[in-house]
Every structure is written in C-alpha cells, then in structure tokens.
N, C-alpha and C. Protein backbone atom coordinates (compact mmCIF):
# COMPACT_ATOMS: atom_id res chain seq x y z
N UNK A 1 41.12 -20.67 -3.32
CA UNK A 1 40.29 -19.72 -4.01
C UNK A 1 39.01 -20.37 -4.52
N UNK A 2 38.89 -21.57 -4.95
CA UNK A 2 38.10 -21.98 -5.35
C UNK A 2 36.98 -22.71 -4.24
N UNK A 3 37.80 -22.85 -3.22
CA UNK A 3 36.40 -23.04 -1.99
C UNK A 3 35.62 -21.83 -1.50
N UNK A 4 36.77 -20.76 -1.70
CA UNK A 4 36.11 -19.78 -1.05
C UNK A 4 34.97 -18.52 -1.92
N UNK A 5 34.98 -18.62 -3.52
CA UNK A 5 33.99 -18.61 -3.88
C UNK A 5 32.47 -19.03 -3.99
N UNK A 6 32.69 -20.39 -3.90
CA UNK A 6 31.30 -21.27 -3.93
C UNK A 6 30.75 -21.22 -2.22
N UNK A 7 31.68 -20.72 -1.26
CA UNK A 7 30.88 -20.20 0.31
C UNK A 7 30.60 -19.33 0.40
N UNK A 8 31.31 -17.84 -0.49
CA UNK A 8 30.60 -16.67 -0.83
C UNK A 8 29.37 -16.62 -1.20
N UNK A 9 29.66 -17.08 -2.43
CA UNK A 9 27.97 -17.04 -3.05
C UNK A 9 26.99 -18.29 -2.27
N UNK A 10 27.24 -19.30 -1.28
CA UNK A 10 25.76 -19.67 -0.34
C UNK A 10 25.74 -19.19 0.52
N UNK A 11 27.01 -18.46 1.46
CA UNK A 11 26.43 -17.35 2.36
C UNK A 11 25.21 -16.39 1.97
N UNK A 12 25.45 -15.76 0.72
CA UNK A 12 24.78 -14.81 0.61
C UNK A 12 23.71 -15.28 -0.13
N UNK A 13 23.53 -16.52 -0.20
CA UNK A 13 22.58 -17.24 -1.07
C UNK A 13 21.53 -17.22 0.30
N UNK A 14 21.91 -18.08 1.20
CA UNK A 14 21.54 -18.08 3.03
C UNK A 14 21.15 -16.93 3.37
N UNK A 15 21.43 -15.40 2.74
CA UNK A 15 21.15 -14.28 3.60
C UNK A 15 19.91 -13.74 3.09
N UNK A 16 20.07 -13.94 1.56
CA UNK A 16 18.42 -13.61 1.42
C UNK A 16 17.55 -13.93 1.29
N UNK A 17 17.88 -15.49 1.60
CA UNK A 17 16.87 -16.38 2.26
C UNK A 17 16.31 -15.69 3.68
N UNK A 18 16.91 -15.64 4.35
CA UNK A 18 16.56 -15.31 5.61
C UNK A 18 16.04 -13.61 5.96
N UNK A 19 16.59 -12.63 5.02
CA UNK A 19 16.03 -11.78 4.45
C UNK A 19 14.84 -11.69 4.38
N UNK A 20 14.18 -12.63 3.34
CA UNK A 20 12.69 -12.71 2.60
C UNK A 20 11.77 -13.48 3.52
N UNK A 21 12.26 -14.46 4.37
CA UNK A 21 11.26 -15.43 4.90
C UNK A 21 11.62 -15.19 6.53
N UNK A 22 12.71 -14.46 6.64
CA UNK A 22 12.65 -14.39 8.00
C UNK A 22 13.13 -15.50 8.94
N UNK A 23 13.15 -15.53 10.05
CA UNK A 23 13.93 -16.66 11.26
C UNK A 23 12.39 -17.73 11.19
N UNK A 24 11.20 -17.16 10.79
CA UNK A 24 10.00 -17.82 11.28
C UNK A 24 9.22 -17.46 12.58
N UNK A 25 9.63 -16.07 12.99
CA UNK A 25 8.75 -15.61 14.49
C UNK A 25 7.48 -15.69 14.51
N UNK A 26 6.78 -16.00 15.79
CA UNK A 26 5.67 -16.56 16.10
C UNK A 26 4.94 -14.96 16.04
N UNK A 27 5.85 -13.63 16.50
CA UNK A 27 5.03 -12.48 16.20
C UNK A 27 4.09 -12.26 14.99
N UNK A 28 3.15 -12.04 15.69
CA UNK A 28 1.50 -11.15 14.56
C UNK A 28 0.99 -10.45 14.76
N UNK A 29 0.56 -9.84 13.67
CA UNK A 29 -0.22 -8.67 13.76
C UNK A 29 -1.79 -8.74 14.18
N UNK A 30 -2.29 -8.31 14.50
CA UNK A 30 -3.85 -8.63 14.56
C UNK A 30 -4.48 -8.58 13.06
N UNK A 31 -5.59 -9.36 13.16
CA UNK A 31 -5.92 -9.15 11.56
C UNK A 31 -6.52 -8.03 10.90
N UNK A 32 -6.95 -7.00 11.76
CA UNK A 32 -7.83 -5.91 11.78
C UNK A 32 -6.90 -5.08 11.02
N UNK A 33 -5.23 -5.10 11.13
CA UNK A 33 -4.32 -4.11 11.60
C UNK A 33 -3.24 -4.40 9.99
N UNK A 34 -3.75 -3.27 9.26
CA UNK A 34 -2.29 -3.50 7.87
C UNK A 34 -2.05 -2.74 8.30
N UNK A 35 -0.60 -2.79 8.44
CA UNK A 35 0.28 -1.52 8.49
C UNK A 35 1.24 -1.95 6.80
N UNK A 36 1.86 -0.65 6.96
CA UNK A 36 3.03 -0.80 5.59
C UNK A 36 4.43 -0.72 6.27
N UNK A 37 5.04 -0.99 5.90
CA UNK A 37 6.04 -1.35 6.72
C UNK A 37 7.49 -0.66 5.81
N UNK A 38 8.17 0.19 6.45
CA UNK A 38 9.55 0.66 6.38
C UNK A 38 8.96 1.81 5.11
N UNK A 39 9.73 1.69 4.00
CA UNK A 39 9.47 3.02 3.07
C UNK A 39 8.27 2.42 2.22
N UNK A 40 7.29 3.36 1.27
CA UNK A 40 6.19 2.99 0.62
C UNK A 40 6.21 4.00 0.08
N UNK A 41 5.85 3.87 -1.81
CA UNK A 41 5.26 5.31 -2.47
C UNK A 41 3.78 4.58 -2.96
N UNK A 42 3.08 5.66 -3.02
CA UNK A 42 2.01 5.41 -3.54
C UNK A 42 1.17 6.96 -3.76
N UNK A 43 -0.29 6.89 -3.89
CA UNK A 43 -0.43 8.16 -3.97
C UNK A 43 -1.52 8.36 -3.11
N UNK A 44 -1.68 9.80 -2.65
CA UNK A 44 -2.97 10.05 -1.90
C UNK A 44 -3.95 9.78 -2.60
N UNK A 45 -4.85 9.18 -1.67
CA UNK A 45 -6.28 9.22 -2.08
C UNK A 45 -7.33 9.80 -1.49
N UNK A 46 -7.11 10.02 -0.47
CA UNK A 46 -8.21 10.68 0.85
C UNK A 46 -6.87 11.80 1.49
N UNK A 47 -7.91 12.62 2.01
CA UNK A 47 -7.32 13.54 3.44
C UNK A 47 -7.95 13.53 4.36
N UNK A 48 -8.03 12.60 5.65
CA UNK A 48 -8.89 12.71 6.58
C UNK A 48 -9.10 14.53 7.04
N UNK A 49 -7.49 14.41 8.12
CA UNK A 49 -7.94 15.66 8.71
C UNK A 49 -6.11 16.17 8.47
N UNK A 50 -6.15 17.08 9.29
CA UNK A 50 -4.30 17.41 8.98
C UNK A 50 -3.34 16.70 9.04
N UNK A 51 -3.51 15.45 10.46
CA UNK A 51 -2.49 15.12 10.48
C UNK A 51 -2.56 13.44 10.09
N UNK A 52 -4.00 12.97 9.46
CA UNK A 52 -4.39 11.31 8.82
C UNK A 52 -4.68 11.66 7.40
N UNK A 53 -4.34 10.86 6.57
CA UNK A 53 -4.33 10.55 5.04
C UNK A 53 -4.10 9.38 4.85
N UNK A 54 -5.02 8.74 3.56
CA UNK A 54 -4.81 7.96 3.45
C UNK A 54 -3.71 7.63 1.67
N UNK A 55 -2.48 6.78 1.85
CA UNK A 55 -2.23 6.70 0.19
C UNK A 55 -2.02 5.10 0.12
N UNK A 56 -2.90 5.36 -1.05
CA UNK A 56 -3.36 4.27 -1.55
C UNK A 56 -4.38 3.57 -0.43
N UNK A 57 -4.84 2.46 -0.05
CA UNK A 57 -5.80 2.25 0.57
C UNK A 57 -5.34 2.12 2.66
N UNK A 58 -3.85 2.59 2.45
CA UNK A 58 -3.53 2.22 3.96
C UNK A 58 -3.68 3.95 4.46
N UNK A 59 -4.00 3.51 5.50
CA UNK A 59 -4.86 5.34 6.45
C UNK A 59 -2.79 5.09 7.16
N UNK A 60 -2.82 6.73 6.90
CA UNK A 60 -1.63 6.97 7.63
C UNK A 60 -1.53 8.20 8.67
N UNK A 61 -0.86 7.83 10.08
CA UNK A 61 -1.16 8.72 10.82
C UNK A 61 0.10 9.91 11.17
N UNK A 62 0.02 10.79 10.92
CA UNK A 62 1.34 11.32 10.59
C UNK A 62 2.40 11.12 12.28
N UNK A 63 3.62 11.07 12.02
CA UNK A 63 4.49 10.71 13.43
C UNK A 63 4.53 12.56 14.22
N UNK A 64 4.53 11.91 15.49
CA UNK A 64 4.73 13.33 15.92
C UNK A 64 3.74 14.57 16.29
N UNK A 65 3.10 14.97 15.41
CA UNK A 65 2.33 16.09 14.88
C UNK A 65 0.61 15.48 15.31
N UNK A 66 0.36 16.66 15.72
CA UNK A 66 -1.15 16.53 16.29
C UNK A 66 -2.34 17.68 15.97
N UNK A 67 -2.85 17.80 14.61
CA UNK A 67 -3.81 18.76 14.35
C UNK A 67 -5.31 19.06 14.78
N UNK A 68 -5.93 19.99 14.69
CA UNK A 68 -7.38 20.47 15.13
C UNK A 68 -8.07 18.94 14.55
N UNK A 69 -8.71 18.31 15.62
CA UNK A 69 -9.94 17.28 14.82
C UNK A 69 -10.89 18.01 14.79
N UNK A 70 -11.91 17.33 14.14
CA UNK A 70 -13.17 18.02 13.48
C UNK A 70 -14.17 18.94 13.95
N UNK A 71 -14.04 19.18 15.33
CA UNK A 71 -15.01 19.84 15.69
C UNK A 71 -14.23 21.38 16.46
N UNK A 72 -13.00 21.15 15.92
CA UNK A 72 -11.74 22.39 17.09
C UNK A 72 -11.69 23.09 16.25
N UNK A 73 -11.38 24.71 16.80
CA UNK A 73 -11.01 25.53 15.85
C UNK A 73 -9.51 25.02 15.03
N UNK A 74 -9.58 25.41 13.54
CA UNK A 74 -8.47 25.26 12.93
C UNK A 74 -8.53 23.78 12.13
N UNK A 75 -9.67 23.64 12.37
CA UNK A 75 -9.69 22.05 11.58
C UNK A 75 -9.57 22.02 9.94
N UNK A 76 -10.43 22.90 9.60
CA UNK A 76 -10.40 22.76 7.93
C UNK A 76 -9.57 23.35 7.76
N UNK A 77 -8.91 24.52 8.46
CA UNK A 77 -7.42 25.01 7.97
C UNK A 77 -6.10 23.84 7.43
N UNK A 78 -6.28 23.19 9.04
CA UNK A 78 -5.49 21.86 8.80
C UNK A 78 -5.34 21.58 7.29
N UNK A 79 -6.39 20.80 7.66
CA UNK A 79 -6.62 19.90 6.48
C UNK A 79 -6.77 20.17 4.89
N UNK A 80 -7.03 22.09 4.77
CA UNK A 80 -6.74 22.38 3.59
C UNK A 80 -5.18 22.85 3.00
N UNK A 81 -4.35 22.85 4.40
CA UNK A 81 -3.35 23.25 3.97
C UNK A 81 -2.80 21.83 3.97
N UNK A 82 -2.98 20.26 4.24
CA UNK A 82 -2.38 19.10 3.99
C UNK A 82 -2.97 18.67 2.22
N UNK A 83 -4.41 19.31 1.98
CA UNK A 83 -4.48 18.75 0.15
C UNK A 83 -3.36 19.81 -0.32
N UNK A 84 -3.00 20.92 0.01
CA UNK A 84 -2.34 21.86 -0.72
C UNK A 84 -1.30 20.78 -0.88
N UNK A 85 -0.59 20.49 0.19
CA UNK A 85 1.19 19.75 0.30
C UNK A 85 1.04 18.51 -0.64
N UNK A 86 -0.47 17.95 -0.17
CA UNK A 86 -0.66 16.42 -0.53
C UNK A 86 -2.13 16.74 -1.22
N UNK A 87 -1.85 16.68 -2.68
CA UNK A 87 -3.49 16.85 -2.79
C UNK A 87 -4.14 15.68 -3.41
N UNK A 88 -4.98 15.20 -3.26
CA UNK A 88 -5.46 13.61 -4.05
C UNK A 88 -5.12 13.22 -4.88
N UNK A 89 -4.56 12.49 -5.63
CA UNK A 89 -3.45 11.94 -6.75
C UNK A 89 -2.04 12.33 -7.14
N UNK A 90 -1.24 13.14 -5.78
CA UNK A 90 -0.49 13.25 -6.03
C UNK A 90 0.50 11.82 -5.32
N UNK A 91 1.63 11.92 -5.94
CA UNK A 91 2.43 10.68 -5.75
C UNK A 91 3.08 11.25 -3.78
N UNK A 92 3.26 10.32 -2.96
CA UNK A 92 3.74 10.39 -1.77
C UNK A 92 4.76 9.17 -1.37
N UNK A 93 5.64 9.64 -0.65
CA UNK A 93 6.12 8.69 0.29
C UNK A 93 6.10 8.49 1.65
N UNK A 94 6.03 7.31 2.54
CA UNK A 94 5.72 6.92 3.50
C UNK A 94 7.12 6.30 4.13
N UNK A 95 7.05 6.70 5.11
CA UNK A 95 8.65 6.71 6.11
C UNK A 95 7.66 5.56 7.56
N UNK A 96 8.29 4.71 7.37
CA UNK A 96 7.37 4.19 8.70
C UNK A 96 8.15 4.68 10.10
N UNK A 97 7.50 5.00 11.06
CA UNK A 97 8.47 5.16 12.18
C UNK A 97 8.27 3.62 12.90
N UNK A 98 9.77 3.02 12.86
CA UNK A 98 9.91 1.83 13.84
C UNK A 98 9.65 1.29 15.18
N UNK A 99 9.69 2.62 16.02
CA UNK A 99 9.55 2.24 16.95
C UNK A 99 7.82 2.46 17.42
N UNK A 100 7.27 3.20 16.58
CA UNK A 100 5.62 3.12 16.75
C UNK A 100 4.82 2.84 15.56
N UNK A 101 5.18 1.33 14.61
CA UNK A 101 4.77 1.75 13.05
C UNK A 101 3.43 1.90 12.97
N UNK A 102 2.33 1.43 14.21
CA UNK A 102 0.99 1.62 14.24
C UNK A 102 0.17 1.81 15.28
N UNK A 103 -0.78 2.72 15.46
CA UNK A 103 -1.11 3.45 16.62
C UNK A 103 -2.40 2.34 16.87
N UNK A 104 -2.86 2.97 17.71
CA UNK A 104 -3.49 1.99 18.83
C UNK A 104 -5.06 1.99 18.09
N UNK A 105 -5.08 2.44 16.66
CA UNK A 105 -6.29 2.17 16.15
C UNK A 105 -6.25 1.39 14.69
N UNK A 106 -4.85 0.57 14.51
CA UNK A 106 -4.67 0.31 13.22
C UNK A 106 -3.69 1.07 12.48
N UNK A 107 -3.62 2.33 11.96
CA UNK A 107 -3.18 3.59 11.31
C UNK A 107 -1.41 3.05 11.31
N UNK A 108 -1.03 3.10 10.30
CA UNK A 108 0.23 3.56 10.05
C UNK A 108 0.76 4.80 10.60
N UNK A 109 1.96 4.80 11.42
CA UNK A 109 2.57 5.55 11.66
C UNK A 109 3.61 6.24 11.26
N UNK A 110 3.82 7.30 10.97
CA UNK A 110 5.30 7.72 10.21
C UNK A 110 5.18 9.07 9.67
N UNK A 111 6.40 9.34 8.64
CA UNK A 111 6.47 10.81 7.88
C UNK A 111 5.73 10.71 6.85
N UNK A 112 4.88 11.32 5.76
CA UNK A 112 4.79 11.55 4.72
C UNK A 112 5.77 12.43 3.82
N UNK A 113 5.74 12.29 2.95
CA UNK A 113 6.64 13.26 1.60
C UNK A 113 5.72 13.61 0.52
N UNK A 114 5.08 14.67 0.27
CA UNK A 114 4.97 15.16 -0.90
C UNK A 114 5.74 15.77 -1.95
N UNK A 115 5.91 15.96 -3.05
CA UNK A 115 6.96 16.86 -3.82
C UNK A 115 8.30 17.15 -2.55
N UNK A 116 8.89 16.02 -2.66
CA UNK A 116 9.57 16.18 -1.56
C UNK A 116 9.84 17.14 -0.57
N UNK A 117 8.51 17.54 0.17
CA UNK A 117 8.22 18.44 1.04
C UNK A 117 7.82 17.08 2.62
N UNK A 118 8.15 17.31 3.25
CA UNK A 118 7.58 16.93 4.77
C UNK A 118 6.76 17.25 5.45
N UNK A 119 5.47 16.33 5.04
CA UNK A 119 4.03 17.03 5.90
C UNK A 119 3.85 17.40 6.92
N UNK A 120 4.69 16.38 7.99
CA UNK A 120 4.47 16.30 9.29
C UNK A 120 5.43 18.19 9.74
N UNK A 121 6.76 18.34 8.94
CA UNK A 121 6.97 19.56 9.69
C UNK A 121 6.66 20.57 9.23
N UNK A 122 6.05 20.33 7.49
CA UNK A 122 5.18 21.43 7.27
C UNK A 122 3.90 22.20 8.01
N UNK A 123 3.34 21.19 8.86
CA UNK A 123 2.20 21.51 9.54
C UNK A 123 2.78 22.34 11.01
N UNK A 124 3.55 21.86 11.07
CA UNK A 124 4.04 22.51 12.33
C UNK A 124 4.79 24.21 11.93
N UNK A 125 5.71 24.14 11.02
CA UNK A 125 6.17 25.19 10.86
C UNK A 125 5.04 26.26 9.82
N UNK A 126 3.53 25.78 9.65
CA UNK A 126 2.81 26.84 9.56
C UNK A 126 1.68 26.84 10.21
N UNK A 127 1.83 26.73 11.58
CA UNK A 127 0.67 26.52 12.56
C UNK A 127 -0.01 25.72 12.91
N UNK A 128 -0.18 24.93 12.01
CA UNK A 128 -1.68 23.89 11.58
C UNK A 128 -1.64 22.71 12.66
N UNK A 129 -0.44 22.77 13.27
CA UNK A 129 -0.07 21.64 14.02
C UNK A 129 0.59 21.44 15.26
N UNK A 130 0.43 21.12 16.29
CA UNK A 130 1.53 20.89 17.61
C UNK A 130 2.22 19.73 17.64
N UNK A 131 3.16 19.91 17.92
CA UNK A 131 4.40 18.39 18.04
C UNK A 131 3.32 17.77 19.67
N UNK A 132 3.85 16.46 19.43
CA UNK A 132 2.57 15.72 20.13
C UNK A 132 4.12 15.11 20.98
N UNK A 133 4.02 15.93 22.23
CA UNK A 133 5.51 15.82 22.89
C UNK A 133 5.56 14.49 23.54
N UNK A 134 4.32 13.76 23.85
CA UNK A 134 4.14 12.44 24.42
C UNK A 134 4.88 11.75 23.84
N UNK A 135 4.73 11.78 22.78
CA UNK A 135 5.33 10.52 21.40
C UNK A 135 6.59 10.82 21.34
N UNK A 136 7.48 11.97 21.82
CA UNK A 136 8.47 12.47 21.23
C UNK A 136 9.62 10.74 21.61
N UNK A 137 9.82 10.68 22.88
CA UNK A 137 10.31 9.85 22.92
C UNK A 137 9.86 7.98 22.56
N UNK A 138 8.98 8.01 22.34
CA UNK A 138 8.22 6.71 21.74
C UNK A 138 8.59 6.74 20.23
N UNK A 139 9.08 7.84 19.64
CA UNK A 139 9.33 8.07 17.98
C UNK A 139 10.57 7.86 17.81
N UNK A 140 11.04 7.24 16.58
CA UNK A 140 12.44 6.76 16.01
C UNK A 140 12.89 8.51 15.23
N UNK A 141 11.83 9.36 15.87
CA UNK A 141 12.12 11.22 14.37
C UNK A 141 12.08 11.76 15.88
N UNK A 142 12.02 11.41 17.03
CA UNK A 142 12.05 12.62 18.03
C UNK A 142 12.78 13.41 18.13
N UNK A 143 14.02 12.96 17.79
CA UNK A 143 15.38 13.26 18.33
C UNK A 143 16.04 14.32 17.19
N UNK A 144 15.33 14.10 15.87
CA UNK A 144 15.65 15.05 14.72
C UNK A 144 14.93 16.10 14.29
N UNK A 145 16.02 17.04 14.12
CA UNK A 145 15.99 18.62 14.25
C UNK A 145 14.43 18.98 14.00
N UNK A 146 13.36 18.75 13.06
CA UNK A 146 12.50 19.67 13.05
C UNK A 146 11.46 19.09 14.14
N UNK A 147 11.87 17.60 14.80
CA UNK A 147 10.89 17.87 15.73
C UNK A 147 11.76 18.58 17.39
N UNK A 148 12.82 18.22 17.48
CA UNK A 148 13.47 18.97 18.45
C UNK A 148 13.32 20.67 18.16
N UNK A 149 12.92 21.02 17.18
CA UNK A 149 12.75 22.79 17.04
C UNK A 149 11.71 22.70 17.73
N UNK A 150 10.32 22.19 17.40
CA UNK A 150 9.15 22.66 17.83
C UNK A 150 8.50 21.84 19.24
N UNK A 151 9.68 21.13 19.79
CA UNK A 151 9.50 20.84 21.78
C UNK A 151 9.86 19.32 21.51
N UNK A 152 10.26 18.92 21.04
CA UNK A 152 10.77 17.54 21.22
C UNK A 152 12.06 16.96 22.15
C-alpha cells in the first residue's frame, strides 16, 4: 500500500506534466494565425457580417453556416439579426471545431453561444443563413442534428 500510493500520485504528477507542456511536437502555427483553441468565453466586440464576429480580439468564423457578404442581398439582415443573438458586450462562448479550428484566412473556426442560444443554427433556422454543405464533412458538428436538419 505504501508503494502504491507514492506511484499514484507521480503518475499523475507525469500526466499533467505532459498535459501542460505537451510530448514537445515540432507542429506550428504560422505566426500570422491565433486561433483559440477548444472552449473560450469572452465577449463580443465586433460583428463583421452574419456568420464572422469577433470576441474579444480573436475574429471567429462561425462552423458550418454561410451568410449574405456585403454586397448580396440579405447582408445587413444577417448581420442585424447576429447583434440581436450577440450584441457587442455581451458575454459568448466559443466551441472550437477540431477538425477545422482555422480557416484558410487565420479566423477561428467553430460554434458561438450567446445567452445560451447557438448562432450558427440560429442563422439557419431564421433564414439568414445556408449550411455550407462542403464543410459538412470537414466539421467535427456535421454529423449533429441541427446541421443534419438543414443538408448536412
């Protein structure tokens, strides 16, 4: 009993070591490129367009969901019905999706949460938005129900 306490506690002494610092992989990010990584709260500060916001200073691109850009019909709709969900200082959470956490311009990838509401299927289940069926399978959320309702 008494050996097998003091290997308990440096196993797990060992685990979050390796936890925090990792094996040491040679993988990097580019330097251009913060992403946030796994869950994040913070609060909005910007609304690009329906389906980009930024909280706190990282631009997030919502997973899935693909709204009017700036010059398409339905653009400021978008985007006034994302301050409604998410309006500038309100508190949010950030869901990273794993298997795409950053798109090919930098941008965080993933769900948002407002008042625990879901931006990404709010936009869809009131128009503002099309499920972006390309991604469906490139997304770690394809496979779950509100994007399989709207063509996933």
């Amino acid at each position: 009993m008494r050996v097998i306490i003091p290997s308990l506690i440096a196993a797990c002494f060992i685990g979050i070591l390796i936890g925090v610092f990792g094996f040491g992989s040679s993988d990097t990010i580019p330097e251009n490129i913060e992403p946030v990584f796994m869950g994040y709260d913070g609060q909005i500060t910007r609304v690009i367009d329906g389906d980009t916001l930024l909280i706190d200073q990282t631009t997030i691109r919502l997973s899935l969901v693909n709204s009017p850009e700036r010059d398409e019909r339905g653009y400021q709709e978008a985007k006034d019905f994302a301050l409604t969900v998410c309006p500038v200082g309100a508190n949010a959470e950030f869901v990273e999706d794993t298997w795409q956490p950053v798109d090919k311009y930098g941008r965080s990838v993933g769900l948002v949460y407002c008042n625990d509401m879901m931006l990404n299927e709010l936009l869809l289940t009131n128009g503002h938005a099309e499920i972006s069926t390309y991604f469906c399978d490139k997304s770690e959320f394809g496979n779950d129900g509100w994007a399989r309702a709207y063509g996933c």
